[in-house]
N, C-alpha and C. Protein backbone atom coordinates (compact mmCIF):
# COMPACT_ATOMS: atom_id res chain seq x y z
N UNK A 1 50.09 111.30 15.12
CA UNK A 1 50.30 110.46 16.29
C UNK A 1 49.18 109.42 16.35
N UNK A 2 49.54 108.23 16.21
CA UNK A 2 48.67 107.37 16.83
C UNK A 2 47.74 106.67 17.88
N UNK A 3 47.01 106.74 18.11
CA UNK A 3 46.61 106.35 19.62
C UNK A 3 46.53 104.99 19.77
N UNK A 4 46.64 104.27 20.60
CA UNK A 4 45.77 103.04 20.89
C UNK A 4 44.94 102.38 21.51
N UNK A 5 44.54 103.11 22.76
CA UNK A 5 43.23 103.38 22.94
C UNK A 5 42.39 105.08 23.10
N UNK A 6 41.57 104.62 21.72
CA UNK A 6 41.09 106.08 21.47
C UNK A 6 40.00 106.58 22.85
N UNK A 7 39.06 105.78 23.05
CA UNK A 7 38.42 106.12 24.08
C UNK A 7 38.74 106.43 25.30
N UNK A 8 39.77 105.28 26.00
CA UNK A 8 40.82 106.25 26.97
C UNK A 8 41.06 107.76 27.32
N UNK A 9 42.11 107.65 25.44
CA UNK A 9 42.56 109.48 25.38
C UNK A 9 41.10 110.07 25.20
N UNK A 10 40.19 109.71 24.78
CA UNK A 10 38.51 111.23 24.91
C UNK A 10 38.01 111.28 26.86
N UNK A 11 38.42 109.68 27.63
CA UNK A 11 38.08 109.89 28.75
C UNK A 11 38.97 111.11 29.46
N UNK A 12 40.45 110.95 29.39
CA UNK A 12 41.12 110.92 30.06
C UNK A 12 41.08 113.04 29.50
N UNK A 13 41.04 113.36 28.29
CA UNK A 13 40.68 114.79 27.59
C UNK A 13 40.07 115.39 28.34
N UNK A 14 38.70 114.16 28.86
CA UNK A 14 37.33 115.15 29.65
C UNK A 14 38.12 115.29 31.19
N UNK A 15 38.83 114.42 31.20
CA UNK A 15 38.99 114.16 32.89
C UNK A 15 40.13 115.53 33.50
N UNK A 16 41.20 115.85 32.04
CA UNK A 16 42.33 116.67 32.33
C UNK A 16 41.40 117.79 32.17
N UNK A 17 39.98 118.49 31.35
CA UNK A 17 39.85 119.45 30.96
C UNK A 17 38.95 120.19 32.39
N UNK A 18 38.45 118.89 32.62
CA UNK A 18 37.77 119.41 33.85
C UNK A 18 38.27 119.47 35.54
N UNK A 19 39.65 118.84 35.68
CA UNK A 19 40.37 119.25 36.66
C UNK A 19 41.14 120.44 36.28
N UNK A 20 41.54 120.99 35.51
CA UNK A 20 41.65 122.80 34.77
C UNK A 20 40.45 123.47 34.87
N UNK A 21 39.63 123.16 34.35
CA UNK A 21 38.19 124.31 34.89
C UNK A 21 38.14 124.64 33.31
N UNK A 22 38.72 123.88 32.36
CA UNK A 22 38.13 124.75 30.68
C UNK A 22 36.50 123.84 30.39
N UNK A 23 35.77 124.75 30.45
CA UNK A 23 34.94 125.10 29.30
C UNK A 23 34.85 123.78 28.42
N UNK A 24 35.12 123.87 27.57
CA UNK A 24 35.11 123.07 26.43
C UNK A 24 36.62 122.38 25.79
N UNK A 25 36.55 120.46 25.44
CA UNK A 25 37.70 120.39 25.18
C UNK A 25 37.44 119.73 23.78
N UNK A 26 38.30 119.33 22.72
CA UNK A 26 38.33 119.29 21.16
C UNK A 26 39.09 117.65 21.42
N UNK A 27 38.79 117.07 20.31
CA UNK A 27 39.57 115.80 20.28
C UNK A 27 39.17 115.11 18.81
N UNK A 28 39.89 114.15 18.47
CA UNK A 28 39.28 113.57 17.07
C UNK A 28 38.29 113.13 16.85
N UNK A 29 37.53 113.00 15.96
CA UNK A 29 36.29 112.29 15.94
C UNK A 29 35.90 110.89 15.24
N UNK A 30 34.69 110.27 16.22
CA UNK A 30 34.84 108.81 15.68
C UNK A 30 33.59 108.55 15.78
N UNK A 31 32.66 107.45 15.37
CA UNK A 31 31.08 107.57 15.96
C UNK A 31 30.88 106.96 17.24
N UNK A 32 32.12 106.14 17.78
CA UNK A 32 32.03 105.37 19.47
C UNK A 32 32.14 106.80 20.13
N UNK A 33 33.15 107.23 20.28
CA UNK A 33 33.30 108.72 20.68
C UNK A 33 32.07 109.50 20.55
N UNK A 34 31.51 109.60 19.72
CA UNK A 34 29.90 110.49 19.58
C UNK A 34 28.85 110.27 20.38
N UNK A 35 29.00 108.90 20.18
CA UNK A 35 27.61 108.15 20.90
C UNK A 35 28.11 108.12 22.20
N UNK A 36 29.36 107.74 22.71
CA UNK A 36 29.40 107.90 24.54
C UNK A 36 29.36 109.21 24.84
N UNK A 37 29.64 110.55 24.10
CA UNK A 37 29.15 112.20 24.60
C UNK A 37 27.69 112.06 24.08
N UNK A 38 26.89 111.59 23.58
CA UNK A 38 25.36 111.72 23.33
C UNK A 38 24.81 110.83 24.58
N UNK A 39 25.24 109.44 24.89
CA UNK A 39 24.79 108.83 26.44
C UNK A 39 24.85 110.03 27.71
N UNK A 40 26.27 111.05 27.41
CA UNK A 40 26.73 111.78 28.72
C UNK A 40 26.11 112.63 29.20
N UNK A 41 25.87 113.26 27.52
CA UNK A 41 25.15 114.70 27.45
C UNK A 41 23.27 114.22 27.82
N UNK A 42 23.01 113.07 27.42
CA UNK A 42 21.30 112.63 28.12
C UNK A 42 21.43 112.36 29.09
N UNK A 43 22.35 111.68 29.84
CA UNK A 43 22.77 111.29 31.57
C UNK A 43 22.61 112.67 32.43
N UNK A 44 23.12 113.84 31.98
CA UNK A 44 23.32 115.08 32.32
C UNK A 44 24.77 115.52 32.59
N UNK A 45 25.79 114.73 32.16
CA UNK A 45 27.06 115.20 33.18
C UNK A 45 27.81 116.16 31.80
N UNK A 46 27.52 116.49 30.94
CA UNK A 46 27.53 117.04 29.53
C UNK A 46 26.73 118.30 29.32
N UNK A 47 27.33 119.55 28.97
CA UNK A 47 26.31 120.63 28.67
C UNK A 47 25.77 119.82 27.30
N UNK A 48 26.62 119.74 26.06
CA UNK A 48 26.31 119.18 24.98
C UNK A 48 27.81 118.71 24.29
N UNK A 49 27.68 119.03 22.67
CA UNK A 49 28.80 118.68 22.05
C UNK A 49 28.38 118.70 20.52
N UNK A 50 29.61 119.17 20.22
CA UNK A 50 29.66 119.15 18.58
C UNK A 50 30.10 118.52 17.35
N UNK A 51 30.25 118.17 16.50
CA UNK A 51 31.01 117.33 15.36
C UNK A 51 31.41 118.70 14.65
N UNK A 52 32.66 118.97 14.32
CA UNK A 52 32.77 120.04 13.71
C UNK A 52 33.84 119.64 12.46
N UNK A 53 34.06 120.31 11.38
CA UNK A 53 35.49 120.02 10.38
C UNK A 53 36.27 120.33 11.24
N UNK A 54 37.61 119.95 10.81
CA UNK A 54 39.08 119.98 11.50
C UNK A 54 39.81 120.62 10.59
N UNK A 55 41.06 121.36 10.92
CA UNK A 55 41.85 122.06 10.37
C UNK A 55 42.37 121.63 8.87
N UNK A 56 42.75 120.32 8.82
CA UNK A 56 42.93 119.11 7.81
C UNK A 56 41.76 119.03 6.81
N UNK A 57 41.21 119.03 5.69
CA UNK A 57 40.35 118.50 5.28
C UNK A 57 39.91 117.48 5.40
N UNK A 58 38.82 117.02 5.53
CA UNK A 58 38.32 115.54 5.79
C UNK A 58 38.14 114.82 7.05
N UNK A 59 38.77 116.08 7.78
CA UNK A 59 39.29 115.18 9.33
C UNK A 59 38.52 115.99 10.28
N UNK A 60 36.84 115.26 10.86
CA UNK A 60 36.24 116.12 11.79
C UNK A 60 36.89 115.88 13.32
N UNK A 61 36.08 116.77 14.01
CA UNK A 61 36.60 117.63 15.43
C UNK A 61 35.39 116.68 16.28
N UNK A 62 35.60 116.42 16.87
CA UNK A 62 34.55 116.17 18.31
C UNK A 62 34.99 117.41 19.49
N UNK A 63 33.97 118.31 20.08
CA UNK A 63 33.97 119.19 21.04
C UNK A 63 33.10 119.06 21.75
N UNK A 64 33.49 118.72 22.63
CA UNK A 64 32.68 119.00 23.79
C UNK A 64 32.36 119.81 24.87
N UNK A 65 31.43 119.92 25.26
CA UNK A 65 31.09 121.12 26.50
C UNK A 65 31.14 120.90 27.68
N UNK A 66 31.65 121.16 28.63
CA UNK A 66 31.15 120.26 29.93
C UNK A 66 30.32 121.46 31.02
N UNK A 67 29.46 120.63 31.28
CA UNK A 67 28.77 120.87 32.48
C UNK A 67 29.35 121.30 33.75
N UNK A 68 28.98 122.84 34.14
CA UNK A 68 29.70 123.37 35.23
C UNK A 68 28.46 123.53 36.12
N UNK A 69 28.68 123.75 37.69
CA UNK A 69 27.20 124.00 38.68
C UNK A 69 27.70 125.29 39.30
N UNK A 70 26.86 126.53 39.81
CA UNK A 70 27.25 127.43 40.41
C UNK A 70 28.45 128.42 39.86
N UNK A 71 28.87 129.54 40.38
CA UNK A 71 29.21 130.60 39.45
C UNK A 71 30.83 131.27 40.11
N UNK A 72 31.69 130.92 39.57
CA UNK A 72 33.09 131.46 38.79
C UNK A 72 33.89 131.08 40.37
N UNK A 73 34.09 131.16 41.27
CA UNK A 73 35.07 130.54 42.48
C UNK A 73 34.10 129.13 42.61
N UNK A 74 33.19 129.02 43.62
CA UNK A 74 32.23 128.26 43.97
C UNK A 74 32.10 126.85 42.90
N UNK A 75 32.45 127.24 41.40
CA UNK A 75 32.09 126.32 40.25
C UNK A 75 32.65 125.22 40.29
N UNK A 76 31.86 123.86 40.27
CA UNK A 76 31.91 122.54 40.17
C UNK A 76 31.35 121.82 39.18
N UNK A 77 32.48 121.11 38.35
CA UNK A 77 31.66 119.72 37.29
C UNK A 77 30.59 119.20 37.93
N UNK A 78 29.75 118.93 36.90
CA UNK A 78 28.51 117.75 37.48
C UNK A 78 29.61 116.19 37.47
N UNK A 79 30.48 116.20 36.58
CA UNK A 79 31.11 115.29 35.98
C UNK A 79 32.23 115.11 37.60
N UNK A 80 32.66 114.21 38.43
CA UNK A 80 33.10 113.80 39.29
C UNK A 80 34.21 112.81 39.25
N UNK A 81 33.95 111.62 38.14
CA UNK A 81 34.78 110.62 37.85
C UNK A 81 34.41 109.69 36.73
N UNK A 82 35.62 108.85 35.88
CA UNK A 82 35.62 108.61 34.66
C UNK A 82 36.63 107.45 35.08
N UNK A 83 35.89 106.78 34.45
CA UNK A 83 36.66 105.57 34.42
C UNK A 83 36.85 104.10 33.37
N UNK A 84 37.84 104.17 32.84
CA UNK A 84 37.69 103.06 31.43
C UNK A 84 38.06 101.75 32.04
N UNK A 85 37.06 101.10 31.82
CA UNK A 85 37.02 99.44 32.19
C UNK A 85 37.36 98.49 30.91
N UNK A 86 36.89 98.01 30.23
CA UNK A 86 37.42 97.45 29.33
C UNK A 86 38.85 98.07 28.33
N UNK A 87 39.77 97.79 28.49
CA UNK A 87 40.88 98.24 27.73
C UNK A 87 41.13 97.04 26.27
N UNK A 88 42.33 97.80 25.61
CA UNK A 88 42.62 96.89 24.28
C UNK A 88 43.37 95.91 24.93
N UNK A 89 44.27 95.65 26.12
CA UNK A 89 44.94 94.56 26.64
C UNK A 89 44.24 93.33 27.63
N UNK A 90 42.81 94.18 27.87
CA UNK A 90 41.78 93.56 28.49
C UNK A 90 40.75 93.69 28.73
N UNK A 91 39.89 92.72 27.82
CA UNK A 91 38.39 93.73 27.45
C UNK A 91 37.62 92.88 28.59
N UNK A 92 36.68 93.69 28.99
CA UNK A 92 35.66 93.12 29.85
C UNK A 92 34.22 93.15 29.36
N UNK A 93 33.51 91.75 29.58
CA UNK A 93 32.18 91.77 29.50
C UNK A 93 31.65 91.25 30.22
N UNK A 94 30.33 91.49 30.05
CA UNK A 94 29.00 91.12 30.77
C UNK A 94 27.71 90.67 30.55
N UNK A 95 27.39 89.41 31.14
CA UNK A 95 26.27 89.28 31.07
C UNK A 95 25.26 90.01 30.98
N UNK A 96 24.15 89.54 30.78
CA UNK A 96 22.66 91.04 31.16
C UNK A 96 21.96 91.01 32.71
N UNK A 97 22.68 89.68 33.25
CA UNK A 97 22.10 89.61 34.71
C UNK A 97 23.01 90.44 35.52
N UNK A 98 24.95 90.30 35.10
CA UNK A 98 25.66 90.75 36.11
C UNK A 98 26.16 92.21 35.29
N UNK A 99 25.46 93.15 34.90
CA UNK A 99 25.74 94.64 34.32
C UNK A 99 25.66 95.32 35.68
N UNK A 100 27.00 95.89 36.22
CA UNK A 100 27.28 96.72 37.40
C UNK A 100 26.61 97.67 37.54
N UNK A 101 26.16 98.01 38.97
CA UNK A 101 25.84 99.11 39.11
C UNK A 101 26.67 99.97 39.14
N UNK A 102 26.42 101.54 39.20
CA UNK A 102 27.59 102.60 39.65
C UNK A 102 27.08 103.43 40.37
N UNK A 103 28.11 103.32 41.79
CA UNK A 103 27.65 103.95 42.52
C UNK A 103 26.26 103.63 43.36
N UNK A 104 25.68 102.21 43.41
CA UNK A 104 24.52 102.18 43.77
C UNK A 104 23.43 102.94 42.65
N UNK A 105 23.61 103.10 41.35
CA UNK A 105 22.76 104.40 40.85
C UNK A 105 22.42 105.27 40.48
N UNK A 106 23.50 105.62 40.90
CA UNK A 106 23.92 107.23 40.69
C UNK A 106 24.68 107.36 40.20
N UNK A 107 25.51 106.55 39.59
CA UNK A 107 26.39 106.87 38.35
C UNK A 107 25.80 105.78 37.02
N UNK A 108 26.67 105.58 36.12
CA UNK A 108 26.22 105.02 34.60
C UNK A 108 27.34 104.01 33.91
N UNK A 109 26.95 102.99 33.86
CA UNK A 109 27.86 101.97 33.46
C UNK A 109 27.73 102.28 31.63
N UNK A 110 28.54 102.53 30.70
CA UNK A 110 28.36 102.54 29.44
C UNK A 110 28.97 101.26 28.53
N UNK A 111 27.84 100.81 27.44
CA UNK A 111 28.02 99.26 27.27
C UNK A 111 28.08 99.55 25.71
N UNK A 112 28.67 98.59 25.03
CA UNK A 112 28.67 98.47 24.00
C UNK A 112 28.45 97.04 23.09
N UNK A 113 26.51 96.69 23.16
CA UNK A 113 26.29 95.65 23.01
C UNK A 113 25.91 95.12 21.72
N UNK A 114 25.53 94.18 21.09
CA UNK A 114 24.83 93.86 19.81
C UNK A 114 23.79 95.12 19.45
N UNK A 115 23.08 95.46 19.65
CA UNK A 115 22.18 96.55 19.66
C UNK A 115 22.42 98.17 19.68
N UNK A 116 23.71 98.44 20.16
CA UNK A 116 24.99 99.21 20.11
C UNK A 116 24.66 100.06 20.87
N UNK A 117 25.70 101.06 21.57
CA UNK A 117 26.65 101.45 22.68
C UNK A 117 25.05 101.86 23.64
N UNK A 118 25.11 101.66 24.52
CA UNK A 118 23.65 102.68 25.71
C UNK A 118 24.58 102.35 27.01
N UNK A 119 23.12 102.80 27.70
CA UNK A 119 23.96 102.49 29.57
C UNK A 119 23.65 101.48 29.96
N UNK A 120 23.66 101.01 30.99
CA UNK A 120 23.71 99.48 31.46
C UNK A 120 22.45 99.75 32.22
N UNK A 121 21.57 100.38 32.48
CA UNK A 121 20.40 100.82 32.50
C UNK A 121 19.36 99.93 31.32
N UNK A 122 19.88 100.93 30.18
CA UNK A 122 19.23 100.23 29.18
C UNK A 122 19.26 99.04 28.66
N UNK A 123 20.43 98.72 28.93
CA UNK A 123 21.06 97.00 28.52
C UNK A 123 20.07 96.01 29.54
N UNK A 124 19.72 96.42 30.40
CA UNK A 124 18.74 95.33 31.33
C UNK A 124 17.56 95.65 30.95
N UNK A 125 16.80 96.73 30.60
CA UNK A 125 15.73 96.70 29.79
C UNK A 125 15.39 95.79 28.58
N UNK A 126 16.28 96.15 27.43
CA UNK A 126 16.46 95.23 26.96
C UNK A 126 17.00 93.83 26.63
N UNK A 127 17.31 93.36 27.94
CA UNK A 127 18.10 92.08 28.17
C UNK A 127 19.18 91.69 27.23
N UNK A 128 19.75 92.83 26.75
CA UNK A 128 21.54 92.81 26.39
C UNK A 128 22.62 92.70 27.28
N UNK A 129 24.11 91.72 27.18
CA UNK A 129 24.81 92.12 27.81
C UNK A 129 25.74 92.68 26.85
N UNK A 130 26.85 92.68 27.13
CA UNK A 130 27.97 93.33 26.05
C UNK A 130 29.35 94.23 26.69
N UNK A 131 30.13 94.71 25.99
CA UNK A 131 31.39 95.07 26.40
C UNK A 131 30.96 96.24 27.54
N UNK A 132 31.40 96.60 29.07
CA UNK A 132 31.38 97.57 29.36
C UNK A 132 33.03 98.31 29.08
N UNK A 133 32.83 99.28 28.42
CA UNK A 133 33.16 100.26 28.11
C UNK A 133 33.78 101.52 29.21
N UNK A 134 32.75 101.94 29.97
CA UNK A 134 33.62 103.03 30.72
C UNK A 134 32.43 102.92 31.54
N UNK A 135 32.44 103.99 33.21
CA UNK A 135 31.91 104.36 34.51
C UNK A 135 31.88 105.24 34.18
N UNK A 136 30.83 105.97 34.46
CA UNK A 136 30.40 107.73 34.70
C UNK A 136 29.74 107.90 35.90
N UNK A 137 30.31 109.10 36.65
CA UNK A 137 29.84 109.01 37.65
C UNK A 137 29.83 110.88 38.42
């Protein structure tokens, strides 16, 4: 099966796995895909994640873990909301002056600039602008 937007289907993976309450969800692997669960998993909304082989030869696994708070009824994602902003029918960018906040702060704009993929945090540090990519929040 083909996808056509891959990042979407890994948002939308985390978003179905964690309104179910699983643990951990599996999806294909790519290095954009890697690097936005390595931004997630340093942000904190991520226990971690793995690159693993796939059933197929040749064809690795991206798994991820997600971050749960408090214990078995009571239990809540750190992870709250996901959101893909730039799509393949309409990409969005940004300057390095106008890189959104989220949430006032408290959430994480993820960019994908000359200097390659960070948060929009870092993109004003280093006075990059570039594609935003997705909201974490």
């Amino acid at each position: 099966m083909s996808v056509t937007d891959p990042i979407a289907d890994m948002l939308t993976r985390i978003r179905n796995s964690v309104m179910t309450g699983q643990p951990m969800v599996a999806m294909p692997h790519s290095k954009v895909k890697a690097e936005i669960a390595k931004i997630m998993k340093e942000e904190g909304y991520l226990e971690g994640f793995e690159v693993a082989d796939g059933e197929i030869p040749g064809q690795k696994v991206l798994r991820i873990k997600i971050k749960y708070i408090g214990e078995r009824r009571e239990r809540k994602s750190v992870l709250s909301g996901l959101v893909r902003v730039s799509r393949p029918g309409r990409r969005v960018y940004t300057k390095k002056q106008d890189i959104p906040w989220v949430l006032s702060g408290m959430g994480v704009a993820i960019l994908s600039t000359p200097k390659g993929i960070m948060t929009g945090q870092r993109a004003r540090q280093l006075g990059v602008g570039g594609e935003i990519l997705c909201k974490v929040w």
